[in-house]
PDB file of N, CA and C in Angstrom:
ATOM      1  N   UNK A   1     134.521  72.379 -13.543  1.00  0.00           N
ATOM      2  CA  UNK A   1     134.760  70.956 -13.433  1.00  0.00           C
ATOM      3  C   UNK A   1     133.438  70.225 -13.615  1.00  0.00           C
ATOM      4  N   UNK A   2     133.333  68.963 -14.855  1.00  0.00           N
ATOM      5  CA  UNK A   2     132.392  68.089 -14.442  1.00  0.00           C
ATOM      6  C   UNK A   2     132.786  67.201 -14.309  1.00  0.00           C
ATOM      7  N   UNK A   3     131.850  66.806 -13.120  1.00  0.00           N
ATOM      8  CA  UNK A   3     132.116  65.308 -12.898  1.00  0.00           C
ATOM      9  C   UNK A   3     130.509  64.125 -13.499  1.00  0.00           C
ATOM     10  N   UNK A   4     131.089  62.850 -14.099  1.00  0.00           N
ATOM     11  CA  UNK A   4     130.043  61.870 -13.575  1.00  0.00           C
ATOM     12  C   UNK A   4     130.240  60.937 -12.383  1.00  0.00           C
ATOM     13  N   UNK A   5     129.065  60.837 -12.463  1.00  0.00           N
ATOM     14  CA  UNK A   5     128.821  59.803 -10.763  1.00  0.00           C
ATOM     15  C   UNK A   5     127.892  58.643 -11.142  1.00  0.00           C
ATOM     16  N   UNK A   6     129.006  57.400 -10.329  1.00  0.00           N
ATOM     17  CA  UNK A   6     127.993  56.211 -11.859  1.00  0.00           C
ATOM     18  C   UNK A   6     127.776  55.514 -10.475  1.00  0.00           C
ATOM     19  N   UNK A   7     126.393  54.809 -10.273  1.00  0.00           N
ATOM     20  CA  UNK A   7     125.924  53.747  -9.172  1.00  0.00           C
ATOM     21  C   UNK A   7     125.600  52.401  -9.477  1.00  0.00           C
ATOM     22  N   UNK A   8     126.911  51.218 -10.300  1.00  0.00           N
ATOM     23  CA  UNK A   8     126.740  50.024 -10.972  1.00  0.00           C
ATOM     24  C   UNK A   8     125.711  49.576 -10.205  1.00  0.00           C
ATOM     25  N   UNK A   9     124.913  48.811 -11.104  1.00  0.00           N
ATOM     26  CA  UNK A   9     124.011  47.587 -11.282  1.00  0.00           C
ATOM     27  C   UNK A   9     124.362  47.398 -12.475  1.00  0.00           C
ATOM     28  N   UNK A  10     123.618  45.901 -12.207  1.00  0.00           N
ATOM     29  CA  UNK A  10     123.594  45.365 -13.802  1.00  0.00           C
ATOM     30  C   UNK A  10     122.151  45.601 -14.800  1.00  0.00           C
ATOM     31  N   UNK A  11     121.500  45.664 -13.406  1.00  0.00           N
ATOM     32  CA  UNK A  11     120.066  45.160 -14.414  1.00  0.00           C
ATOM     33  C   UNK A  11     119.508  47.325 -14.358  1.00  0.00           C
ATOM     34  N   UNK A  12     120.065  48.233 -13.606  1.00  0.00           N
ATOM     35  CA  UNK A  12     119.440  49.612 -13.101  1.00  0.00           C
ATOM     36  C   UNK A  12     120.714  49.934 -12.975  1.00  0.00           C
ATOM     37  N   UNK A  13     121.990  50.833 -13.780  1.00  0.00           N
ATOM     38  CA  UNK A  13     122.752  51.588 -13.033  1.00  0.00           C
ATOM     39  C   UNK A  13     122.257  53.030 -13.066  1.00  0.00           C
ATOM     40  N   UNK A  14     122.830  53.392 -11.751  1.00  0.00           N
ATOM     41  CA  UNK A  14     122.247  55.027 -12.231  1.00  0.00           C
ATOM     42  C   UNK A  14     123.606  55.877 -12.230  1.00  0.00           C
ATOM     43  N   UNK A  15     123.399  56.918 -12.956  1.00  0.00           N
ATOM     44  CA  UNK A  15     124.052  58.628 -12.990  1.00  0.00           C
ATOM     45  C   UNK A  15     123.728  59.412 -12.876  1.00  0.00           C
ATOM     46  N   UNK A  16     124.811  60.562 -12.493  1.00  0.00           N
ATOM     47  CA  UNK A  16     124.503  62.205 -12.700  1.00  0.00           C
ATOM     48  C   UNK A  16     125.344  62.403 -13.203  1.00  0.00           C
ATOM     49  N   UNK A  17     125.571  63.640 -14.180  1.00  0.00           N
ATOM     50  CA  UNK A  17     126.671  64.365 -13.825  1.00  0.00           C
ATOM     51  C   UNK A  17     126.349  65.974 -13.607  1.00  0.00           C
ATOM     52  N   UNK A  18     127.251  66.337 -12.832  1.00  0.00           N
ATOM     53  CA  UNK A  18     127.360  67.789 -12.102  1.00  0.00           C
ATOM     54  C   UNK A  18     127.976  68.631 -12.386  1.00  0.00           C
ATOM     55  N   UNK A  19     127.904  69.660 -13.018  1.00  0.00           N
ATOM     56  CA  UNK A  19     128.962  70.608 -12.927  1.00  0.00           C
ATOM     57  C   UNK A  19     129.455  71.924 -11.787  1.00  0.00           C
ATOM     58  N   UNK A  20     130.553  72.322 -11.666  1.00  0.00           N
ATOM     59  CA  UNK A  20     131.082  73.008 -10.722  1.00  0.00           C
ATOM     60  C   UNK A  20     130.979  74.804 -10.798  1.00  0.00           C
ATOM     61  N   UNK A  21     130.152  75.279 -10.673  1.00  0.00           N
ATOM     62  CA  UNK A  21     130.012  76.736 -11.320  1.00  0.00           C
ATOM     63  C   UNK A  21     130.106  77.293 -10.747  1.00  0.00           C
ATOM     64  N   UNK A  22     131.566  78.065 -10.034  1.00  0.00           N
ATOM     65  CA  UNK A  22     131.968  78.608  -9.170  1.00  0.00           C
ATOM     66  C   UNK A  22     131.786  77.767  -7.610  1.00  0.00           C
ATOM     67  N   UNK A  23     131.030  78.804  -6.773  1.00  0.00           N
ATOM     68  CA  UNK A  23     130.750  77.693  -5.718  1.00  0.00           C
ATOM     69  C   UNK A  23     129.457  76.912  -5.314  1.00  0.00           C
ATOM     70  N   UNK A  24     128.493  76.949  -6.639  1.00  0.00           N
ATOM     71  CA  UNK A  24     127.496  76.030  -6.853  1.00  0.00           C
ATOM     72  C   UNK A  24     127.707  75.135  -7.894  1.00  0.00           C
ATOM     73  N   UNK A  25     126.977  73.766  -7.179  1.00  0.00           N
ATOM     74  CA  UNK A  25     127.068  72.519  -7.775  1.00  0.00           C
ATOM     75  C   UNK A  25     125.825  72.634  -9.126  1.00  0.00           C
ATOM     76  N   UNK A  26     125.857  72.427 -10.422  1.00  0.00           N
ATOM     77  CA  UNK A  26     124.604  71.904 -11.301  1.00  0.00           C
ATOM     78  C   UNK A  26     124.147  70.719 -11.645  1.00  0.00           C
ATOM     79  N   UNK A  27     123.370  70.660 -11.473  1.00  0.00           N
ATOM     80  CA  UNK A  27     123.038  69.339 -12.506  1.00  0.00           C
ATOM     81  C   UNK A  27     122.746  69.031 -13.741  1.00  0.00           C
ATOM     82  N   UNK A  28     123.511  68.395 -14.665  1.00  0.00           N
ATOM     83  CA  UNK A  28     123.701  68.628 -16.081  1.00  0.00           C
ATOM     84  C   UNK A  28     123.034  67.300 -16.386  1.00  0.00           C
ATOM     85  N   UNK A  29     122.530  66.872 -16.024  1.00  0.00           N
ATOM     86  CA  UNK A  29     122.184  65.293 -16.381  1.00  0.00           C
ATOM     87  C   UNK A  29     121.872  64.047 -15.116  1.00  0.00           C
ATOM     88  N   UNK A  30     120.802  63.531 -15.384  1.00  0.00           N
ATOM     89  CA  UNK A  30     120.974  61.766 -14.311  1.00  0.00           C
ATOM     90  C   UNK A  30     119.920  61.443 -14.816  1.00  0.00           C
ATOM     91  N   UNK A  31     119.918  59.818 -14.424  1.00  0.00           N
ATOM     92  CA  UNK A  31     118.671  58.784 -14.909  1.00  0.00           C
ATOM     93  C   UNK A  31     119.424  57.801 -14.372  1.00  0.00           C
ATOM     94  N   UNK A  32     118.893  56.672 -15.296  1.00  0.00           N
ATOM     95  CA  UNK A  32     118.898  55.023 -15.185  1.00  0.00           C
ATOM     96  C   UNK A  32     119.244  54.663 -16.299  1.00  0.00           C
ATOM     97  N   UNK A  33     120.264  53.745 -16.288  1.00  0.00           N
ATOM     98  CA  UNK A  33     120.446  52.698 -17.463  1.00  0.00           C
ATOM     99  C   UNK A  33     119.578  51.784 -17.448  1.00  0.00           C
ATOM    100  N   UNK A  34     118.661  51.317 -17.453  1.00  0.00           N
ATOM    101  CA  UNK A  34     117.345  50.101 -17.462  1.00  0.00           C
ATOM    102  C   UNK A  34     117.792  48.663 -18.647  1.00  0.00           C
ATOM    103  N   UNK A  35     118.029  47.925 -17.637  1.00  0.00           N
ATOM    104  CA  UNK A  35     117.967  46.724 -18.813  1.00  0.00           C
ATOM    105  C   UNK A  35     117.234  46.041 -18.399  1.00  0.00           C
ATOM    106  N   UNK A  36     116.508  45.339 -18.990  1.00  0.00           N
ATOM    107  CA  UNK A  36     115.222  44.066 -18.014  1.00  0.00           C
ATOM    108  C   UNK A  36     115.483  42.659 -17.988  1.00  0.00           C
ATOM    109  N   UNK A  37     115.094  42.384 -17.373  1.00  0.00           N
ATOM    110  CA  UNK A  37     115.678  40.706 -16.358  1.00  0.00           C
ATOM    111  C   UNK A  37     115.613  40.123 -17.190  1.00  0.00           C
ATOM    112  N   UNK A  38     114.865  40.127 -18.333  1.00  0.00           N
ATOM    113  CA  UNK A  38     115.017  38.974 -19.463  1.00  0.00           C
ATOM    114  C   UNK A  38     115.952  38.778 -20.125  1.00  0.00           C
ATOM    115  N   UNK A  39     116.774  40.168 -20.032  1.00  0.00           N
ATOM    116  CA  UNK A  39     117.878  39.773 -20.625  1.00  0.00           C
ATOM    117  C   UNK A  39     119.273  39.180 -20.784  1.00  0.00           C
ATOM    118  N   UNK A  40     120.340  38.176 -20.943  1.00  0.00           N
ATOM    119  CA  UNK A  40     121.595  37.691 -20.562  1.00  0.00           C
ATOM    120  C   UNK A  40     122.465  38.539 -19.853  1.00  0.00           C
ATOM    121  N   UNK A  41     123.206  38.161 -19.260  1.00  0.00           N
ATOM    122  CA  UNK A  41     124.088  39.093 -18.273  1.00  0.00           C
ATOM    123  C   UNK A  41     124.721  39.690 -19.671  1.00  0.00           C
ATOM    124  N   UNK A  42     125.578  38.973 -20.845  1.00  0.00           N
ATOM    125  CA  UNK A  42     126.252  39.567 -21.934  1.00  0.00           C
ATOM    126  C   UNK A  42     125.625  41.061 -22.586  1.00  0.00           C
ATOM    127  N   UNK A  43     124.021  40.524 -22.716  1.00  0.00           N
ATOM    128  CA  UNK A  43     123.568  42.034 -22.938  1.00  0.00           C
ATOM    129  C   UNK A  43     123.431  42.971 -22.168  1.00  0.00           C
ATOM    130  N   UNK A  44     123.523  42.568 -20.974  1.00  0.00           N
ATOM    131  CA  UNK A  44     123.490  44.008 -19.952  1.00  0.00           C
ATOM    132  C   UNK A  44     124.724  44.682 -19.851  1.00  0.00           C
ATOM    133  N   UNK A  45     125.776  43.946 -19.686  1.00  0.00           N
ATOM    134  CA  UNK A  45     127.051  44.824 -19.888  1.00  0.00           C
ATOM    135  C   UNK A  45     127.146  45.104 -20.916  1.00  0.00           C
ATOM    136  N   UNK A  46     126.847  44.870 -22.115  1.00  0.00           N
ATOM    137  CA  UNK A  46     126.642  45.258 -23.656  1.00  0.00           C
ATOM    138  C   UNK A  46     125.834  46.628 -23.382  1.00  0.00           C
ATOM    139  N   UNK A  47     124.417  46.847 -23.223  1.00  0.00           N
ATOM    140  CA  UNK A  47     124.269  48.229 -22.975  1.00  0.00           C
ATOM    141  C   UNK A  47     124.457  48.530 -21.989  1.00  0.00           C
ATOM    142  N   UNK A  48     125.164  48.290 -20.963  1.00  0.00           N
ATOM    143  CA  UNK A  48     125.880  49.518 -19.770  1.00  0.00           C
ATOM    144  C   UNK A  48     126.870  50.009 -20.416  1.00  0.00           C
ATOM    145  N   UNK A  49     127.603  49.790 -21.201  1.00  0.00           N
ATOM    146  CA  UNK A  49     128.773  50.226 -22.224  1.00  0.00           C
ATOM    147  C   UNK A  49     128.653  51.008 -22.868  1.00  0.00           C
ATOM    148  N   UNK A  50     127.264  50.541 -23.934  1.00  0.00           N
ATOM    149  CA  UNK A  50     126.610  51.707 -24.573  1.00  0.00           C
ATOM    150  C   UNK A  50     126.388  52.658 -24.357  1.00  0.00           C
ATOM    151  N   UNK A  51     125.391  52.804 -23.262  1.00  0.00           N
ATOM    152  CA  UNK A  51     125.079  53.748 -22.224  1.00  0.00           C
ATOM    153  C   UNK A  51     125.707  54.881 -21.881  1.00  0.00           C
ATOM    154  N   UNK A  52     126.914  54.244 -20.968  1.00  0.00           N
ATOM    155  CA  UNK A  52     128.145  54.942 -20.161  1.00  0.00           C
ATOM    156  C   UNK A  52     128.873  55.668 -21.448  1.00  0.00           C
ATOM    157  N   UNK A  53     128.886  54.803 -22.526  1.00  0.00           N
ATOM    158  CA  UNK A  53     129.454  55.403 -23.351  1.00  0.00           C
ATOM    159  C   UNK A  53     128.808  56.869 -24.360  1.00  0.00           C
ATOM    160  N   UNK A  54     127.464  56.934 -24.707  1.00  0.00           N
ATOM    161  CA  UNK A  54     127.000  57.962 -25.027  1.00  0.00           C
ATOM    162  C   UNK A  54     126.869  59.041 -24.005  1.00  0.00           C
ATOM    163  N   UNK A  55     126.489  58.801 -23.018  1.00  0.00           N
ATOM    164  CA  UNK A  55     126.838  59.741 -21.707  1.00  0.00           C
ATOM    165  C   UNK A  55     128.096  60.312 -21.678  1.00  0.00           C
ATOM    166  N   UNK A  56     129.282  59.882 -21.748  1.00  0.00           N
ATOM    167  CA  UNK A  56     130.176  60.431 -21.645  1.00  0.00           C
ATOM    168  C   UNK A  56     130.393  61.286 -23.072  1.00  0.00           C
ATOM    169  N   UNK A  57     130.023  60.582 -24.412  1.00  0.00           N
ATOM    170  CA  UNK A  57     130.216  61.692 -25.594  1.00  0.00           C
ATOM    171  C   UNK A  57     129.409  63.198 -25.265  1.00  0.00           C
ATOM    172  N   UNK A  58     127.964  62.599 -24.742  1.00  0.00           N
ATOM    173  CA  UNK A  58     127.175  64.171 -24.563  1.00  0.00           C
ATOM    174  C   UNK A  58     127.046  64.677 -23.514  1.00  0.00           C
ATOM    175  N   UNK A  59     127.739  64.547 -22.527  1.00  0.00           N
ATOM    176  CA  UNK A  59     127.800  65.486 -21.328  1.00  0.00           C
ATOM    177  C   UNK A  59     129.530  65.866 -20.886  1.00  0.00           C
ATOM    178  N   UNK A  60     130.766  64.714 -21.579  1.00  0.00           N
ATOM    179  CA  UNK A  60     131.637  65.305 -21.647  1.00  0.00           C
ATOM    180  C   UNK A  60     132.362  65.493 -20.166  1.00  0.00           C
ATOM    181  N   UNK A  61     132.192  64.252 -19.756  1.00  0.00           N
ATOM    182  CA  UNK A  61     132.895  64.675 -18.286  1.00  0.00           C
ATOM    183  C   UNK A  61     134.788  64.690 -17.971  1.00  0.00           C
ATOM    184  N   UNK A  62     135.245  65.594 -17.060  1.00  0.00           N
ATOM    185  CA  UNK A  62     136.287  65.507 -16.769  1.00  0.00           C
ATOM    186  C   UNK A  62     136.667  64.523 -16.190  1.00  0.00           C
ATOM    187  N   UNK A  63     135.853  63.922 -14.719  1.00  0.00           N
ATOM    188  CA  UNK A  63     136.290  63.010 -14.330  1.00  0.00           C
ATOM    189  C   UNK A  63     135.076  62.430 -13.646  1.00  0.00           C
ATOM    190  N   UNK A  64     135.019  61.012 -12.803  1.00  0.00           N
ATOM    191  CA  UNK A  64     134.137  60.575 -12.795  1.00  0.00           C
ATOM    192  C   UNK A  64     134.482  59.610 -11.639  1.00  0.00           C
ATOM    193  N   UNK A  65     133.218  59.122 -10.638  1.00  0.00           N
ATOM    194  CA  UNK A  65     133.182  58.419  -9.718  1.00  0.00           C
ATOM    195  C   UNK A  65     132.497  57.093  -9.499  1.00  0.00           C
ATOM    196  N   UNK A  66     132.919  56.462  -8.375  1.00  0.00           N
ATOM    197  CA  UNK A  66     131.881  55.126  -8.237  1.00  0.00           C
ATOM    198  C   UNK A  66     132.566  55.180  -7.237  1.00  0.00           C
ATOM    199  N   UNK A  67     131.181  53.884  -6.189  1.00  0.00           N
ATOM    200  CA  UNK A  67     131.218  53.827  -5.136  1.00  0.00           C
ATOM    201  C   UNK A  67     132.075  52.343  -5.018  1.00  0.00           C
ATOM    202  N   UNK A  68     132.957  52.013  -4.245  1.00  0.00           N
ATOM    203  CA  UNK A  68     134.516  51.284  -3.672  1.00  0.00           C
ATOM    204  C   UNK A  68     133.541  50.377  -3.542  1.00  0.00           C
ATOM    205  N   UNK A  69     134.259  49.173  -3.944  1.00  0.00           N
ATOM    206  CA  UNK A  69     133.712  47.818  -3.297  1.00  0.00           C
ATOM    207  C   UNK A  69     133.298  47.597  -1.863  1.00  0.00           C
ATOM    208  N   UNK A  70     132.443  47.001  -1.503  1.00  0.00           N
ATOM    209  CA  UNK A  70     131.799  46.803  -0.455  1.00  0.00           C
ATOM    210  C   UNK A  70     131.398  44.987   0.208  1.00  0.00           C
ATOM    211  N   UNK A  71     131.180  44.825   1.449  1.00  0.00           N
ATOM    212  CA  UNK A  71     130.883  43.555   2.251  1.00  0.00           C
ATOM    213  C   UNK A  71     129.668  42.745   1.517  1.00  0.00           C
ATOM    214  N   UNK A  72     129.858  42.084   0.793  1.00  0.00           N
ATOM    215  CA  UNK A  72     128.264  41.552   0.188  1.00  0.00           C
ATOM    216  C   UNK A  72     128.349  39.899   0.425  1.00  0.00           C
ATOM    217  N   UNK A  73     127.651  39.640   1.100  1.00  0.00           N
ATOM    218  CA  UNK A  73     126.922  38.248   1.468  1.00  0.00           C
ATOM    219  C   UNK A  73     126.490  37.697   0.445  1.00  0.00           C
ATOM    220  N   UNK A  74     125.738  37.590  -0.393  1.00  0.00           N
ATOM    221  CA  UNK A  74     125.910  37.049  -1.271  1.00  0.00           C
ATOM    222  C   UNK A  74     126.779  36.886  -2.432  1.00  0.00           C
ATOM    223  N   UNK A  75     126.698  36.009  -2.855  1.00  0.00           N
ATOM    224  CA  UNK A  75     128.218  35.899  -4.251  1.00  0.00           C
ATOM    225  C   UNK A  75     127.535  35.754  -5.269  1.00  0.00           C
ATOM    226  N   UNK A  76     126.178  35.622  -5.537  1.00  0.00           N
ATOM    227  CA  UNK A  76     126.142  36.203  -7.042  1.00  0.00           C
ATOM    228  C   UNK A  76     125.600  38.032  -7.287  1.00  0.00           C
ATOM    229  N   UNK A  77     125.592  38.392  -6.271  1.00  0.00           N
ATOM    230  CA  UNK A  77     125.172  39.572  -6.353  1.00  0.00           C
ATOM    231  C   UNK A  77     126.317  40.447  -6.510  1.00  0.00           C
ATOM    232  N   UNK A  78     127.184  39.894  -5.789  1.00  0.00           N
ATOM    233  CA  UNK A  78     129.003  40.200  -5.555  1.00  0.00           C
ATOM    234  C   UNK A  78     129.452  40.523  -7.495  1.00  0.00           C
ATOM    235  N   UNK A  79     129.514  39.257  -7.611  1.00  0.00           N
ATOM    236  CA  UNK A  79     129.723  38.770  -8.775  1.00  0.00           C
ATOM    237  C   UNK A  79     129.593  39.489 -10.161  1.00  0.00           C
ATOM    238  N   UNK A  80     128.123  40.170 -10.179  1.00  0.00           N
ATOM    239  CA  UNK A  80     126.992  40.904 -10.595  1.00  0.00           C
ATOM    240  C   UNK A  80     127.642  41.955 -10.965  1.00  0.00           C
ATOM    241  N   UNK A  81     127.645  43.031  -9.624  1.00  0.00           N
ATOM    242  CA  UNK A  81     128.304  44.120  -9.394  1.00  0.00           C
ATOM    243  C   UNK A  81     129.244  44.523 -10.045  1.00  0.00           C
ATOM    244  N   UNK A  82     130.503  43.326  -9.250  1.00  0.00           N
ATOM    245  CA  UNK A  82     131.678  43.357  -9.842  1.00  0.00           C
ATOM    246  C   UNK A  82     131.818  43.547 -11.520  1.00  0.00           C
ATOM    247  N   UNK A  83     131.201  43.013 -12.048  1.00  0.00           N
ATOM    248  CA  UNK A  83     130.962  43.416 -13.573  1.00  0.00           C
ATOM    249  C   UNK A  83     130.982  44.219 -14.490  1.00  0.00           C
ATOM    250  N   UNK A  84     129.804  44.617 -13.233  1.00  0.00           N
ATOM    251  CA  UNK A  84     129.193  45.959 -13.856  1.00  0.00           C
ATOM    252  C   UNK A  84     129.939  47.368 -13.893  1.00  0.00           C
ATOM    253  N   UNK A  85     130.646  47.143 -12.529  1.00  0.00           N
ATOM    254  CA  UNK A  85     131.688  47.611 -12.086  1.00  0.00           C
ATOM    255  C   UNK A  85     132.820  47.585 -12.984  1.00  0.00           C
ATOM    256  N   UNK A  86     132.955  47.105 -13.323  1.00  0.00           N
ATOM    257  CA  UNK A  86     134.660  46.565 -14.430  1.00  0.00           C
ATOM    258  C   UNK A  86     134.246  47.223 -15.641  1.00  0.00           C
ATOM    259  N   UNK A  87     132.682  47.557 -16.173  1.00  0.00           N
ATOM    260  CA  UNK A  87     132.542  48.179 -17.577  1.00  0.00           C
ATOM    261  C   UNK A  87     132.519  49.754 -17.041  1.00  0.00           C
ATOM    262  N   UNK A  88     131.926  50.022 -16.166  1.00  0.00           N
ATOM    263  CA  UNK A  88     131.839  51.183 -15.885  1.00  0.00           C
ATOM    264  C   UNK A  88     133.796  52.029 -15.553  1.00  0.00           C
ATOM    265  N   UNK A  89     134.250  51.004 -15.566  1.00  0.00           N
ATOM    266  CA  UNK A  89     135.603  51.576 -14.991  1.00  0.00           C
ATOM    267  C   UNK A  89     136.561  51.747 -16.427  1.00  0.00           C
ATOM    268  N   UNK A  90     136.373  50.633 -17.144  1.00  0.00           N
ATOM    269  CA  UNK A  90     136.799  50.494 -18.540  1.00  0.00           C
ATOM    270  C   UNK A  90     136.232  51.514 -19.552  1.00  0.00           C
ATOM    271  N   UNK A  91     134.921  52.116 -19.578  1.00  0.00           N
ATOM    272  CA  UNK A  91     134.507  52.638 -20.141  1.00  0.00           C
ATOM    273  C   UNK A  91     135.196  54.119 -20.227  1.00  0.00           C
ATOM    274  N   UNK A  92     135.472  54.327 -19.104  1.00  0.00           N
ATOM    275  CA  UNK A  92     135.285  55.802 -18.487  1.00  0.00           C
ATOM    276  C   UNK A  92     137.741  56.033 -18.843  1.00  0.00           C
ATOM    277  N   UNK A  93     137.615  55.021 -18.524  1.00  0.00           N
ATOM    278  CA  UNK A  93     139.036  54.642 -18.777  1.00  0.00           C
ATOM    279  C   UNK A  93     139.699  54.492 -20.872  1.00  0.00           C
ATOM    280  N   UNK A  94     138.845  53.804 -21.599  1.00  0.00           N
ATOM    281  CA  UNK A  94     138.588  54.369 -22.692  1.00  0.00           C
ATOM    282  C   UNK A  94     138.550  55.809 -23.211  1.00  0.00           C
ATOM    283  N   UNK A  95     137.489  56.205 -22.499  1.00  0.00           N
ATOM    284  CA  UNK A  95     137.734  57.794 -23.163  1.00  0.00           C
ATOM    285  C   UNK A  95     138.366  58.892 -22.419  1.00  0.00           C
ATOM    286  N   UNK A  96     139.419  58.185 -21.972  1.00  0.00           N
ATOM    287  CA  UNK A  96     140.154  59.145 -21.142  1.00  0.00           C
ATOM    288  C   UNK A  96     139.622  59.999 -20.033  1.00  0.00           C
ATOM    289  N   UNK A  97     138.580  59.456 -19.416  1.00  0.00           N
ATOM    290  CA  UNK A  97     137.991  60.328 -18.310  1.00  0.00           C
ATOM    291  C   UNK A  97     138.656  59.726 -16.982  1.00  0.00           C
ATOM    292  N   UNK A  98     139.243  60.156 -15.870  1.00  0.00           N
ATOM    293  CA  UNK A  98     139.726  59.479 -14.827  1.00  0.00           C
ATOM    294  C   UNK A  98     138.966  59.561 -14.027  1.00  0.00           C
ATOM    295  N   UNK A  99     138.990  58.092 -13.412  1.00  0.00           N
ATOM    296  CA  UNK A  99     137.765  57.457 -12.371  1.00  0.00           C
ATOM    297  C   UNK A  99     138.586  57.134 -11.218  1.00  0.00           C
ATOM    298  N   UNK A 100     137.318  57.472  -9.733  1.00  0.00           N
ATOM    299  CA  UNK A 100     138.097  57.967  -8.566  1.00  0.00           C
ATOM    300  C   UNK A 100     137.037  57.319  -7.727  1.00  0.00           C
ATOM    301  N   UNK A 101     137.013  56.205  -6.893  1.00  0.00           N
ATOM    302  CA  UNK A 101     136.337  55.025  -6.050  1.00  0.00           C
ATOM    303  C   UNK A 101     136.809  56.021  -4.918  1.00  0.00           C
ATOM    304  N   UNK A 102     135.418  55.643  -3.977  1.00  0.00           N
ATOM    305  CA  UNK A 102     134.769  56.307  -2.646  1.00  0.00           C
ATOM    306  C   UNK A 102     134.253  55.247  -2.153  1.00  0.00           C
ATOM    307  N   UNK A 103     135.029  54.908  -0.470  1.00  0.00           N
ATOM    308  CA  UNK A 103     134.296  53.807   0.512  1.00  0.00           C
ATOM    309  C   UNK A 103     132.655  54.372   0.181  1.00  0.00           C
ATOM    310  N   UNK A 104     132.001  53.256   0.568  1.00  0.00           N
ATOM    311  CA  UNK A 104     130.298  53.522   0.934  1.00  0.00           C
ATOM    312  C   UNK A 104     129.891  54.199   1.828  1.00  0.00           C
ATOM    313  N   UNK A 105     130.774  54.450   2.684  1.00  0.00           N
ATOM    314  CA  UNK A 105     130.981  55.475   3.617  1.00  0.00           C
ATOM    315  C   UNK A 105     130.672  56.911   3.574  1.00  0.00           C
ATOM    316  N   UNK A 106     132.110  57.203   2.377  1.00  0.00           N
ATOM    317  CA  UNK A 106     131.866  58.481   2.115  1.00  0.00           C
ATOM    318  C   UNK A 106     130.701  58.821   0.901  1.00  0.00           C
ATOM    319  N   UNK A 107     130.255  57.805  -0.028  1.00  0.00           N
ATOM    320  CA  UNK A 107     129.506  57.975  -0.587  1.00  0.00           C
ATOM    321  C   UNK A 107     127.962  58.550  -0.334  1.00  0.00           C
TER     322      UNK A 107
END
């Protein structure tokens, strides 16, 4: 089994993905999506898309996670998230990989 594990931001999301090899976990991959503040919110979800999306051609995951919405005090950060959140879910939903939200809790 692999899984990816995606941690939305807009401006820094990060990943891994892991594979299941018997009863040890691997690590097949993680980093940062990096986009820099200069750029429009349009281009950051533009390459988080990208991103998420070549990741998933070359590492090929079965299925894939993110962490469940959470209490956020601010509303443009909310806002932000939420976004980032919605490409990462669409993306993964595109190429047929099924995506599976975890309170912050269990995360």
């Amino acid at each position: 089994m692999r899984v990816l594990g995606v941690d939305t931001s807009l401006r820094s999301t990060g990943f891994a993905v892991i594979e299941e090899r018997g009863s040890t976990l691997v690590s097949i991959e993680y980093g940062i999506i990096r986009i820099p503040a200069s750029q429009p919110v349009s281009e950051c979800l533009k390459r988080l898309h990208e991103g998420l999306t070549e990741i998933i051609a070359r590492c090929k995951p079965e299925e894939a996670s993110i962490e469940g919405i959470f209490f956020c005090k601010n509303v443009r950060t909310a806002v932000s998230l939420g976004q980032a959140r919605g490409v990462a879910i669409a993306v993964c939903a595109l190429a047929g990989v099924p995506m599976f939200e975890y309170s912050p809790r269990k995360v």
